[in-house]
C-alpha atoms as a PDB file:
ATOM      1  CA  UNK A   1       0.000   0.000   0.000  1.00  0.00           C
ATOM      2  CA  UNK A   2       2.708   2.202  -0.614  1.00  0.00           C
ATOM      3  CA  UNK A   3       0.812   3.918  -3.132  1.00  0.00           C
ATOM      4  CA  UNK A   4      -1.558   4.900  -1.101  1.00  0.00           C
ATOM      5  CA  UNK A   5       0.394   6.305   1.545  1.00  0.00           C
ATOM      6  CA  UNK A   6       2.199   8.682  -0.424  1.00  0.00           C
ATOM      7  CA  UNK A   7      -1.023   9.656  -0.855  1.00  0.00           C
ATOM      8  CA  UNK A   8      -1.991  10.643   2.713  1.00  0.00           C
ATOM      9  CA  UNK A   9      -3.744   7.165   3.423  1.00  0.00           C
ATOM     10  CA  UNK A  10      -3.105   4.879   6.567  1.00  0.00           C
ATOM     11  CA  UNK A  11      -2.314   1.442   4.756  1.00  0.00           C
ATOM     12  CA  UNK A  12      -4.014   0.144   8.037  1.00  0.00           C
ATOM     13  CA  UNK A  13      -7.480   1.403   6.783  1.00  0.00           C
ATOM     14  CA  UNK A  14      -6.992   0.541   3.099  1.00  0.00           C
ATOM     15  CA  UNK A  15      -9.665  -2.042   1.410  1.00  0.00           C
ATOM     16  CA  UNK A  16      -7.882  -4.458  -1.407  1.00  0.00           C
ATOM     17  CA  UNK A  17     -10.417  -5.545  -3.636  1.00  0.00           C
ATOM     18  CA  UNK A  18     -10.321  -7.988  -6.485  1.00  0.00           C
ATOM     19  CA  UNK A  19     -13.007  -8.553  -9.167  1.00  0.00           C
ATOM     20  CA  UNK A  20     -13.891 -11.440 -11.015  1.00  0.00           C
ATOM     21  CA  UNK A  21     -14.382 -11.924 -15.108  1.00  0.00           C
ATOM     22  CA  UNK A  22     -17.050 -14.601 -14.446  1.00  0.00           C
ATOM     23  CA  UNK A  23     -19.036 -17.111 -12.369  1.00  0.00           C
ATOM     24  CA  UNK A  24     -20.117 -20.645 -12.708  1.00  0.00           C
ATOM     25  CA  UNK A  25     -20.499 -22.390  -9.840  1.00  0.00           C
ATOM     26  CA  UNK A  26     -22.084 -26.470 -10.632  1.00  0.00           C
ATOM     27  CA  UNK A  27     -22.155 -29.258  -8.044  1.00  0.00           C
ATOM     28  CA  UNK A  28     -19.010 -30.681 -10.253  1.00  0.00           C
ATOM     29  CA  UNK A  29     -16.397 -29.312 -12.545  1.00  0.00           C
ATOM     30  CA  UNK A  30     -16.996 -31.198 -15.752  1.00  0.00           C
ATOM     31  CA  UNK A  31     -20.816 -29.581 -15.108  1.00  0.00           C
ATOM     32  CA  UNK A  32     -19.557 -25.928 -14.595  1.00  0.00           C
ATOM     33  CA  UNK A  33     -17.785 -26.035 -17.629  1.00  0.00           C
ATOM     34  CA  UNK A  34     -20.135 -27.562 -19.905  1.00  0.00           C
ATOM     35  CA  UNK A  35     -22.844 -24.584 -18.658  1.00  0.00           C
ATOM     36  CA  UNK A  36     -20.186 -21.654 -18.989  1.00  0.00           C
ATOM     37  CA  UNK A  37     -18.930 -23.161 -22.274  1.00  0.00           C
ATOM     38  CA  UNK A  38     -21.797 -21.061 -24.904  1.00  0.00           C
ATOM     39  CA  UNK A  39     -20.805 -18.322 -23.116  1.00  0.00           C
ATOM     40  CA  UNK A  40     -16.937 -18.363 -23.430  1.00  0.00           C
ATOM     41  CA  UNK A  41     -17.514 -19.181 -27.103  1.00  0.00           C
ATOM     42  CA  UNK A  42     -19.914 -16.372 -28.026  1.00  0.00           C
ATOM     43  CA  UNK A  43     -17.465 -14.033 -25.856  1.00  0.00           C
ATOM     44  CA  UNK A  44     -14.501 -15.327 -27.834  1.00  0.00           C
ATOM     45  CA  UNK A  45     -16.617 -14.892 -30.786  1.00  0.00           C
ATOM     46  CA  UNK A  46     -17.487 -11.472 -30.170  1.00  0.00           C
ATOM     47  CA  UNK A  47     -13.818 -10.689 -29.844  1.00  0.00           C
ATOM     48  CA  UNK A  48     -12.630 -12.136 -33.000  1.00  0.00           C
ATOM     49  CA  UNK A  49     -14.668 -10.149 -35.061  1.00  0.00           C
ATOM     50  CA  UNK A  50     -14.295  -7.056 -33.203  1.00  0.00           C
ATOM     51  CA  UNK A  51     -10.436  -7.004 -33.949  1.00  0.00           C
ATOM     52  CA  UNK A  52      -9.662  -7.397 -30.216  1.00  0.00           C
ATOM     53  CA  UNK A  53      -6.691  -9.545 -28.946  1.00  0.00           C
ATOM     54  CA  UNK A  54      -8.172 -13.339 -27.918  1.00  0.00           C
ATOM     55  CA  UNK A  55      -6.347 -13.816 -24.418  1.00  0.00           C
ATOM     56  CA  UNK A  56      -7.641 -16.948 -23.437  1.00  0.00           C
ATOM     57  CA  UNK A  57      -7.860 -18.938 -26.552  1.00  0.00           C
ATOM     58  CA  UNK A  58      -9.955 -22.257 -24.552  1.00  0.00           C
ATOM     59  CA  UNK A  59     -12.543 -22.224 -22.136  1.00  0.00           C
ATOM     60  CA  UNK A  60     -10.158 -24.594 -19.416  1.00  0.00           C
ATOM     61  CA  UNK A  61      -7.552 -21.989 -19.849  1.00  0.00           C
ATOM     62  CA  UNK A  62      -9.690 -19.115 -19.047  1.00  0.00           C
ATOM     63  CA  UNK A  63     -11.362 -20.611 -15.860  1.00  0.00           C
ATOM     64  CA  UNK A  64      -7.567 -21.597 -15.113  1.00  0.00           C
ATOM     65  CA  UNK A  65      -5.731 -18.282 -15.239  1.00  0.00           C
ATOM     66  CA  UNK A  66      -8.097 -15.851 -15.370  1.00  0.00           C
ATOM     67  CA  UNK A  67     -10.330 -14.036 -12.572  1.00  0.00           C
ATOM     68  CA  UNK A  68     -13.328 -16.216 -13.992  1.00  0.00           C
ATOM     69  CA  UNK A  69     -14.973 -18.217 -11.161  1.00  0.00           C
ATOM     70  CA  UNK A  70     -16.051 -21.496 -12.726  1.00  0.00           C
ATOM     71  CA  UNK A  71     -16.107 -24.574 -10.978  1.00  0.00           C
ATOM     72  CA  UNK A  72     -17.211 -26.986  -8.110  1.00  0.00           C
ATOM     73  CA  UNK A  73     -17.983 -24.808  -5.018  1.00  0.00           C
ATOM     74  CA  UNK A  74     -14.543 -26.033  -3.191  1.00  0.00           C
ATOM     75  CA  UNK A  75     -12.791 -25.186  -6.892  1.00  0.00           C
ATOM     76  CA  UNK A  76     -14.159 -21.543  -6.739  1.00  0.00           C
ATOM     77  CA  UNK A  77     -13.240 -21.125  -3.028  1.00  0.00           C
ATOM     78  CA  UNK A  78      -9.603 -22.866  -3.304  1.00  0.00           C
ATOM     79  CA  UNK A  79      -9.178 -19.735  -5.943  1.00  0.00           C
ATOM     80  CA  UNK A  80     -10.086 -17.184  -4.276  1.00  0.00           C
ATOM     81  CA  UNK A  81      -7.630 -18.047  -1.396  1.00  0.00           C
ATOM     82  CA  UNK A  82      -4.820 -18.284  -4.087  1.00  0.00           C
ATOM     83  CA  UNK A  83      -5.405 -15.151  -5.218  1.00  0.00           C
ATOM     84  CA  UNK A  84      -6.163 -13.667  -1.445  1.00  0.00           C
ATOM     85  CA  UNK A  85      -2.696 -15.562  -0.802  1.00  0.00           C
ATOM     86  CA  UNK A  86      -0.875 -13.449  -3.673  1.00  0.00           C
ATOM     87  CA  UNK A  87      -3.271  -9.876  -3.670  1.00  0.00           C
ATOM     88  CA  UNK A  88      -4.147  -9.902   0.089  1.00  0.00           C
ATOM     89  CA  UNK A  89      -7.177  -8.675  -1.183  1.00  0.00           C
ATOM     90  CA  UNK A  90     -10.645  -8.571   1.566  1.00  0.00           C
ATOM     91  CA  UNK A  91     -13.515  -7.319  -0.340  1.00  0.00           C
ATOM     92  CA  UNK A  92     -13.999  -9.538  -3.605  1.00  0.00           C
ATOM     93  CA  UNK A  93     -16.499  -8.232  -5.974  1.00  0.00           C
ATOM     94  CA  UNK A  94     -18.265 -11.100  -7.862  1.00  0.00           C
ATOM     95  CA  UNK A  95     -19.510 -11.312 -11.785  1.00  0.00           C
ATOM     96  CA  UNK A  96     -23.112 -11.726 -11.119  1.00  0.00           C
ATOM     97  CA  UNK A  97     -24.314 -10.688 -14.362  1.00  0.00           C
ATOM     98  CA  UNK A  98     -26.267 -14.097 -16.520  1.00  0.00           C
ATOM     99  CA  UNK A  99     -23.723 -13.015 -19.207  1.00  0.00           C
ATOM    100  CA  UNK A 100     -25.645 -15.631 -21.598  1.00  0.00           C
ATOM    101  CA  UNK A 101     -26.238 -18.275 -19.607  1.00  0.00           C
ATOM    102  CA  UNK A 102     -29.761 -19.467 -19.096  1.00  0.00           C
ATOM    103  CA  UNK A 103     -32.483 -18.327 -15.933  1.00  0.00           C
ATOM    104  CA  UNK A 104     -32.490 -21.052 -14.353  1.00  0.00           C
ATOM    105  CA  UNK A 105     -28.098 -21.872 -14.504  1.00  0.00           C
ATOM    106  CA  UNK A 106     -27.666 -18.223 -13.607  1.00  0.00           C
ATOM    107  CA  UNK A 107     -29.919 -18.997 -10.731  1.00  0.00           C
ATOM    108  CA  UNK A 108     -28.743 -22.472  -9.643  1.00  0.00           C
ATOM    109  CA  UNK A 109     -24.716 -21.055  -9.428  1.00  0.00           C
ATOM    110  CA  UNK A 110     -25.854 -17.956  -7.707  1.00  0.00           C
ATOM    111  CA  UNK A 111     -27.531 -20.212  -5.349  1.00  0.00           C
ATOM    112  CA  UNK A 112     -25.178 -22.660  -5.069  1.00  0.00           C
ATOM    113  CA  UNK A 113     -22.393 -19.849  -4.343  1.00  0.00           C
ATOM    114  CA  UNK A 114     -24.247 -18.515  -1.581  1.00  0.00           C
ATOM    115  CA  UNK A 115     -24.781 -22.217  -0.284  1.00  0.00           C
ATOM    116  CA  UNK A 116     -21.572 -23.289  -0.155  1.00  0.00           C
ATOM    117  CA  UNK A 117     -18.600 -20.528  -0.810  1.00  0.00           C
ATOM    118  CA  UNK A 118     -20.073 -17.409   0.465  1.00  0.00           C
ATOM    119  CA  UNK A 119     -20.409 -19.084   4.155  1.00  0.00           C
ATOM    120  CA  UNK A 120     -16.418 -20.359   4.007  1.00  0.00           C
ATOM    121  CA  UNK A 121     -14.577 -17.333   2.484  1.00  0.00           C
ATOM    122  CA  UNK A 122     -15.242 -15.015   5.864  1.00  0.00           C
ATOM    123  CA  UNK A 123     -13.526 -17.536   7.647  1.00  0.00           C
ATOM    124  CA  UNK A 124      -9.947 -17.508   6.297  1.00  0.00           C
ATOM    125  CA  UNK A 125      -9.902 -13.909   4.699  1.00  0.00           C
ATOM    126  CA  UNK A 126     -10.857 -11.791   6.967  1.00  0.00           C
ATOM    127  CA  UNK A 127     -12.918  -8.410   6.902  1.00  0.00           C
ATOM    128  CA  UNK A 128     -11.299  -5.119   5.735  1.00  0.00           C
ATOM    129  CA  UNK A 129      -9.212  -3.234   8.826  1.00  0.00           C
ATOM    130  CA  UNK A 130     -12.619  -0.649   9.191  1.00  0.00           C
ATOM    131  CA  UNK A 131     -15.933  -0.674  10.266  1.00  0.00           C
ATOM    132  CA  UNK A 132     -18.230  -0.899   7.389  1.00  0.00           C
ATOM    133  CA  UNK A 133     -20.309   3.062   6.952  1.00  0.00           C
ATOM    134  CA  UNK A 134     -20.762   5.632   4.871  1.00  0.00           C
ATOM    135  CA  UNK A 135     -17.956   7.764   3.942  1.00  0.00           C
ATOM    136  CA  UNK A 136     -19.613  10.682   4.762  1.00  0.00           C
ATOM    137  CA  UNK A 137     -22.113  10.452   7.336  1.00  0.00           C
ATOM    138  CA  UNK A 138     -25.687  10.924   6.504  1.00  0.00           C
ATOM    139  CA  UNK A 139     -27.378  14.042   7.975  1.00  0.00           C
ATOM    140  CA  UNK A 140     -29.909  14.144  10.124  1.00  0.00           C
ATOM    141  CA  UNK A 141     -33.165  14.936   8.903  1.00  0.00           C
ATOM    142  CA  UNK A 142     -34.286  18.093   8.909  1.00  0.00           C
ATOM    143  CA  UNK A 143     -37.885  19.835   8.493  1.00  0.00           C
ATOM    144  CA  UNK A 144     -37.233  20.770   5.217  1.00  0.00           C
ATOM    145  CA  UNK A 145     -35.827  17.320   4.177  1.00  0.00           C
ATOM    146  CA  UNK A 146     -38.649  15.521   5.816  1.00  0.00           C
ATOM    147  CA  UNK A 147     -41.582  17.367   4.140  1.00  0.00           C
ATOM    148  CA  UNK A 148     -43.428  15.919   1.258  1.00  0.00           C
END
């Protein structure tokens, strides 16, 4: 946090986050991969014909290397500790978007995410070094902020 302190900021009150460039979370693997697989393609597609460099040229390299969550529940949480391991990162700001995949898979990994890796992550990475509230206090309300 050495940026930040040249800054002004107390490193002891600074928030790493990390983002993610996708979720898929299936019971298994070989299941989370097969769901997230249209939507790698059509992305990968997209990117082709746009002109724009292809990074990840297969789907098992993507989930892999890149910030993409896809996997068994204890697949997605073993990544996030690697990369909480190498970033120190405590706030973690998850792809939540259907990004092409159908209702009711965007549902079922968003459910099964909040099953069985939300519960375990707060465990071994723990919260940011701050209390959680508004940067700037709300005011109290006034007369003229109260009147309809």
């Amino acid at each position: 946090m050495q940026g930040g302190q040249h800054y002004g900021h107390d490193p002891a009150r600074v928030a790493v986050g990390a983002g993610t460039a996708g979720l898929q979370v299936a019971p298994t693997s070989q299941e989370a991969l097969a769901a997230y697989r249209p939507v790698f393609e059509a992305n990968r597609a997209f990117a082709e014909q746009s002109g724009l460099p292809v990074v990840f040229e297969t789907l098992e390299d993507f989930a892999e290397r890149s910030s993409a969550l896809i996997g068994s529940p204890q697949q997605v949480i073993d990544k996030v500790h690697r990369y909480h391991d190498r970033f120190g990162h405590t706030v973690l700001h998850v792809q939540a978007d259907a990004g092409g995949l159908t209702a009711s898979r965007h549902r079922a990994s968003l459910e099964l995410f909040q099953a069985q890796v939300a519960p375990v992550l707060p465990r071994d990475i723990p919260d940011p070094p701050f209390a959680w509230e508004p940067v700037l206090p709300f005011p109290a309300p006034t007369q003229e902020t109260t009147r309809v």
